[in-house]
Protein backbone atom coordinates (compact mmCIF):
# COMPACT_ATOMS: atom_id res chain seq x y z
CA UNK A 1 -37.72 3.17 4.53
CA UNK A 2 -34.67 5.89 5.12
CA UNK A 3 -33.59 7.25 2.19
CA UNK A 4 -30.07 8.29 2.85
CA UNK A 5 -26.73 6.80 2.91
CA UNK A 6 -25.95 3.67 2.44
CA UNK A 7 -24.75 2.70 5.90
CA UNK A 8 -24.61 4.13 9.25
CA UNK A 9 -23.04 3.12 12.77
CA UNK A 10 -26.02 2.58 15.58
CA UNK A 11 -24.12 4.12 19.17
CA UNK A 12 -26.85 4.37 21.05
CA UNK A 13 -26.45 3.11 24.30
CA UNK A 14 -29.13 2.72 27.61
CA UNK A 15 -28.84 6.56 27.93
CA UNK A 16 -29.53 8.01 25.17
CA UNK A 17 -29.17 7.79 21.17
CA UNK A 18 -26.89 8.77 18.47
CA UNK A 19 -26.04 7.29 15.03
CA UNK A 20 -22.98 7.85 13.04
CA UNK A 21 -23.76 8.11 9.20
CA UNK A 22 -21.14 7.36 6.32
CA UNK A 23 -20.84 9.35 3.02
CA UNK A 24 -21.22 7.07 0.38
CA UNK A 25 -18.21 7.60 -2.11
CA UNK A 26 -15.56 8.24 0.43
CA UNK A 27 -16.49 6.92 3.54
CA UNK A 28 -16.14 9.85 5.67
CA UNK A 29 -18.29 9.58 8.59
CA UNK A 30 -20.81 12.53 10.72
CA UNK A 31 -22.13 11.66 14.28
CA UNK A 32 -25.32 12.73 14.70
CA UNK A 33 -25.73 14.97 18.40
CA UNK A 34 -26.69 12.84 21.35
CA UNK A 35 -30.25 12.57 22.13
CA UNK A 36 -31.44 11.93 25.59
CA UNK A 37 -33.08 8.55 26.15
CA UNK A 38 -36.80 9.41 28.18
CA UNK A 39 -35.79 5.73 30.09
CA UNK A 40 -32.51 7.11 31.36
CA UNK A 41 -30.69 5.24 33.18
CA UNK A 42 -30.26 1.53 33.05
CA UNK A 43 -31.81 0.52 36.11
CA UNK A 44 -34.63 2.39 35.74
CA UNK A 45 -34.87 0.46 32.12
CA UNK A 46 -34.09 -3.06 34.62
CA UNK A 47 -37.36 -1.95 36.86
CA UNK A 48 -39.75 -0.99 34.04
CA UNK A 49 -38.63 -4.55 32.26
CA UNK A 50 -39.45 -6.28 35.06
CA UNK A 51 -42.63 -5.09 35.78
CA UNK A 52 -43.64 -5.50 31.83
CA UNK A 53 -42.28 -8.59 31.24
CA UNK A 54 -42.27 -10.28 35.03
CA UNK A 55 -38.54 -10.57 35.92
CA UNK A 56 -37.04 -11.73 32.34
CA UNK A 57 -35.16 -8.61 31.65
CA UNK A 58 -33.98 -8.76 35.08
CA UNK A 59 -31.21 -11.60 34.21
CA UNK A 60 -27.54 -10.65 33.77
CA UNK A 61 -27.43 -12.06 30.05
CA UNK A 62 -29.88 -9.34 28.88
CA UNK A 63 -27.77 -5.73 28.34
CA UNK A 64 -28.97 -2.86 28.63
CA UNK A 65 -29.52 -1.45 25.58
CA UNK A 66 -31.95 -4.83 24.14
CA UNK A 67 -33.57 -4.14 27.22
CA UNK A 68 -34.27 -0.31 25.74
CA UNK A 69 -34.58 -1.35 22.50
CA UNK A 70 -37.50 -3.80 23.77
CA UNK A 71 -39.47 -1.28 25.64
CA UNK A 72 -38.22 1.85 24.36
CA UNK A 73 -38.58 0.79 20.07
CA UNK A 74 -40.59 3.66 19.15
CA UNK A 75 -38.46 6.21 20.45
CA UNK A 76 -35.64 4.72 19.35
CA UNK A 77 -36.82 4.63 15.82
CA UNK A 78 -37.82 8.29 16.59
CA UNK A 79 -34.18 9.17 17.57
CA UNK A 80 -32.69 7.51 14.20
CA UNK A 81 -35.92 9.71 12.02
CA UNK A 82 -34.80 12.76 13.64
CA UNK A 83 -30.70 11.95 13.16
CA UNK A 84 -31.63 11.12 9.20
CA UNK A 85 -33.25 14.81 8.81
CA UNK A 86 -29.80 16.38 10.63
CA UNK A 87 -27.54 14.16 8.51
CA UNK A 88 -28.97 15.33 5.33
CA UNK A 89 -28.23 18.89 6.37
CA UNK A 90 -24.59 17.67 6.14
CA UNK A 91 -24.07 15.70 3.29
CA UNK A 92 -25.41 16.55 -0.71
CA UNK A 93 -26.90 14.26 -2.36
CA UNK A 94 -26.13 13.86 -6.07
CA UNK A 95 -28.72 14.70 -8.85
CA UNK A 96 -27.02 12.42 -11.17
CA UNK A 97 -26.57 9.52 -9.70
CA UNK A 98 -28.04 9.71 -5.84
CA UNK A 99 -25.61 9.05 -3.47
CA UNK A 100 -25.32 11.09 -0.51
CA UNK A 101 -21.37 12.49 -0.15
CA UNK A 102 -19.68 14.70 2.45
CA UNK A 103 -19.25 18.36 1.76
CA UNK A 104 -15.54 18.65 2.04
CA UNK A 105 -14.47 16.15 -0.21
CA UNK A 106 -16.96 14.53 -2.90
CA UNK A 107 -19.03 17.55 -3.55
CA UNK A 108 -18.48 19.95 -6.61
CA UNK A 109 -20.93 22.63 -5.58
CA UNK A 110 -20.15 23.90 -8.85
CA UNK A 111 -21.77 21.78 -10.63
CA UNK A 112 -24.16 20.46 -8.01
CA UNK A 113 -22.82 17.06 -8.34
CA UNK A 114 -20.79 14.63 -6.40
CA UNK A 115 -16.61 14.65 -8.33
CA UNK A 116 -17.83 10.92 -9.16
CA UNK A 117 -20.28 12.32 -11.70
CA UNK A 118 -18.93 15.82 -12.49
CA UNK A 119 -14.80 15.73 -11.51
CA UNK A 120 -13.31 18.92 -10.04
CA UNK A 121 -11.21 20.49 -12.88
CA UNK A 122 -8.58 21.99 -10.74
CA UNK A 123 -8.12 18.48 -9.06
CA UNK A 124 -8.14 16.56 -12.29
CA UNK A 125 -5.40 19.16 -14.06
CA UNK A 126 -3.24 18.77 -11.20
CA UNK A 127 -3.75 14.71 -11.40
CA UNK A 128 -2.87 14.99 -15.46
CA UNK A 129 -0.04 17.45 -14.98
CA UNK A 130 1.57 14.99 -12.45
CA UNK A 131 0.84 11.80 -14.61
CA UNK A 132 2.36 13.40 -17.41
CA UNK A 133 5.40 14.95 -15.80
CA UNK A 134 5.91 11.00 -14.77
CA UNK A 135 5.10 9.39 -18.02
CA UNK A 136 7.60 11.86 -19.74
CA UNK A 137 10.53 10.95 -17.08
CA UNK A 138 10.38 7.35 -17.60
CA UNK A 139 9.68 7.47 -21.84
CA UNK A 140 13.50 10.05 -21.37
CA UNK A 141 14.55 7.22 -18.97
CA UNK A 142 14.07 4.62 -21.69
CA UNK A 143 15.20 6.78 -24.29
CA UNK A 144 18.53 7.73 -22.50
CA UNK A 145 19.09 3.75 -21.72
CA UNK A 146 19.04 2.89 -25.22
CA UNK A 147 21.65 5.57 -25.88
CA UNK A 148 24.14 3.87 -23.28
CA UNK A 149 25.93 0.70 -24.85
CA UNK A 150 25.66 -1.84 -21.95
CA UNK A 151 27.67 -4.09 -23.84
CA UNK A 152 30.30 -3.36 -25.78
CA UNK A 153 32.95 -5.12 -23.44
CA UNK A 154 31.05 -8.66 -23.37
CA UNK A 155 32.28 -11.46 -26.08
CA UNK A 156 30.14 -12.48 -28.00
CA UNK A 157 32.56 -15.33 -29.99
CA UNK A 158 31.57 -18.64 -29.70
CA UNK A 159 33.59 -19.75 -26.69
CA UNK A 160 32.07 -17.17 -24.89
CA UNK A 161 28.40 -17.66 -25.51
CA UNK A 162 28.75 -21.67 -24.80
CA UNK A 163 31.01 -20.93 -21.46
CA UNK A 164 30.32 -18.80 -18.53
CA UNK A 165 32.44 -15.70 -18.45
CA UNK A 166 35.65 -16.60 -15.61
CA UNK A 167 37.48 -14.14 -13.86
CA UNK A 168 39.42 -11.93 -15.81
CA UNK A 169 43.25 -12.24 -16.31
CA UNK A 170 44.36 -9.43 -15.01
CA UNK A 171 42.59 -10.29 -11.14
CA UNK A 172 44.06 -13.50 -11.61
CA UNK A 173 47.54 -12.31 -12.37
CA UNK A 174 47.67 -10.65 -8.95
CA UNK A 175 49.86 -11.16 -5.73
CA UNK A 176 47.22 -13.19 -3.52
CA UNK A 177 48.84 -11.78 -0.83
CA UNK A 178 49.04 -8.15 -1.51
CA UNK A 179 47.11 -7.66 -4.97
CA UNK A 180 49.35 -6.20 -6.51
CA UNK A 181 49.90 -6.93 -10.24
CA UNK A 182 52.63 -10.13 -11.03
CA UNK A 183 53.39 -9.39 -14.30
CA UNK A 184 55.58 -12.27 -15.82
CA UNK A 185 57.84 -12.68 -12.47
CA UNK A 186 57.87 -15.81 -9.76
CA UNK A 187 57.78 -14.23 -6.69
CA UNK A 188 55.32 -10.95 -6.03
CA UNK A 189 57.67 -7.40 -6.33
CA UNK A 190 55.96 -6.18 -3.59
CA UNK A 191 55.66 -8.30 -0.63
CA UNK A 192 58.37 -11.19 -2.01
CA UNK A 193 54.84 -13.77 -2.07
CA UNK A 194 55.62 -16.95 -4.44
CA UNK A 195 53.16 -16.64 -7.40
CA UNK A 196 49.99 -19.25 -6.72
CA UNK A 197 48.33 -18.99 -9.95
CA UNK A 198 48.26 -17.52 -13.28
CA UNK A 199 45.60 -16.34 -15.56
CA UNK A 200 44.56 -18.10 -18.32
CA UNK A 201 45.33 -16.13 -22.01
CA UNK A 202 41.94 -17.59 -22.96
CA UNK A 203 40.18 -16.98 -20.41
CA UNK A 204 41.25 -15.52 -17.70
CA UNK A 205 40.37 -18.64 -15.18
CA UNK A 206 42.40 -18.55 -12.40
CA UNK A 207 45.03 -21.67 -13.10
CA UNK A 208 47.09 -23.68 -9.98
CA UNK A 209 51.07 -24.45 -10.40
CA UNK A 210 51.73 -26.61 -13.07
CA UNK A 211 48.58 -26.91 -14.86
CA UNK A 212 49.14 -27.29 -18.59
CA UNK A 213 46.08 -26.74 -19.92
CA UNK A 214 42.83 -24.48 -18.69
CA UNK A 215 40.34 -26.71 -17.58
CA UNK A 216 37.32 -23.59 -18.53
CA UNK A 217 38.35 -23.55 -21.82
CA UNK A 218 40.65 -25.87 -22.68
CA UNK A 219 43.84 -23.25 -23.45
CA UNK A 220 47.22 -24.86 -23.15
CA UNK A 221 49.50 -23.11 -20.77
CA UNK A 222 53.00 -22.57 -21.28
């Protein structure tokens, strides 16, 4: 039974071993130094195979490293024994609640606990002070949007609530041609444009030539 972290990476290969171990709050991984396999090389793992096993290991749909692992499984499991001892020299294990965590980040060697169990004040001040400055922003966001009157230009009489709002009058009392503003006159003062539509006094719904009453909201015209 290893009694470490809770996962590790196995990258060993037909030379040699070496094991990649994960701290268990944060993830953070260590690699382990490379250990020299006493097999070596892969053919010389093919050769001893062969003789052991009479040819099997020899075919090309055994690897390498099964064929190590098959001869070599005691020194293997040596090599991932010895990696265990130098990964504990790196990460801390927590007397409160046993997990093994990396030294740069989930330790508080002040309290000789992982920050899961005993947080780091600095880094939790910091966290509050920002949190706060933010809640404060958005409670003088709401407070300064309930101070501004969104609405004072929107009619709220009964025609209005049962209709939606047209354009208003004065974009409809403008030359089509030019924009600019028609007043009572036929013909724009500006570019000499016949008028093409008025605004309804109602309304403001754009109205064609001869209409006599609005069709939005029923206004007669003229």
């Amino acid at each position: 039974m290893i009694q470490f972290v809770q996962n590790y990476e196995d990258l060993s290969t037909d030379k040699g071993y070496q094991f990649k171990f994960h701290c268990d709050k944060c993830g953070n991984g260590f690699m382990t130094e490379f250990q020299t396999s006493a097999i070596g090389m892969a053919e010389s793992a093919l050769r001893v195979a062969g003789s052991l096993f009479g040819g099997f290991f020899n075919t090309a749909g055994n690897s390498a490293y099964e064929i190590q692992r098959a001869v070599g499984g005691p020194a293997h499991d040596s090599a991932l024994g010895k990696a265990v001892e130098e990964g504990k020299q790196h990460f801390h294990q927590c007397t409160r609640c046993g997990k093994w965590v990396c030294p740069d980040v989930c330790w508080n060697g002040d309290a000789s606990m992982c920050d899961g169990c005993a947080p780091k004040f600095q880094q939790e001040l910091t966290s509050a002070h920002a949190h706060a400055k933010a809640d404060a922003a958005r409670q003088q966001l709401l407070e300064k949007a309930q101070k501004t009157d969104y609405v004072s230009d929107i009619d709220m009489g009964a025609k209005a609530v049962v209709r939606a709002p047209g354009p208003s009058a004065g974009a409809a009392n403008k030359c089509t041609a030019c924009g600019t503003a028609l007043g009572d006159g036929r013909f724009c003062p500006n570019c000499g444009a016949e008028r093409h539509a008025m605004g309804c006094s109602g309304c403001g719904a754009v109205l064609p030539q001869g209409t006599h009453f609005c069709a939005q909201c029923g206004t007669r015209v003229g």
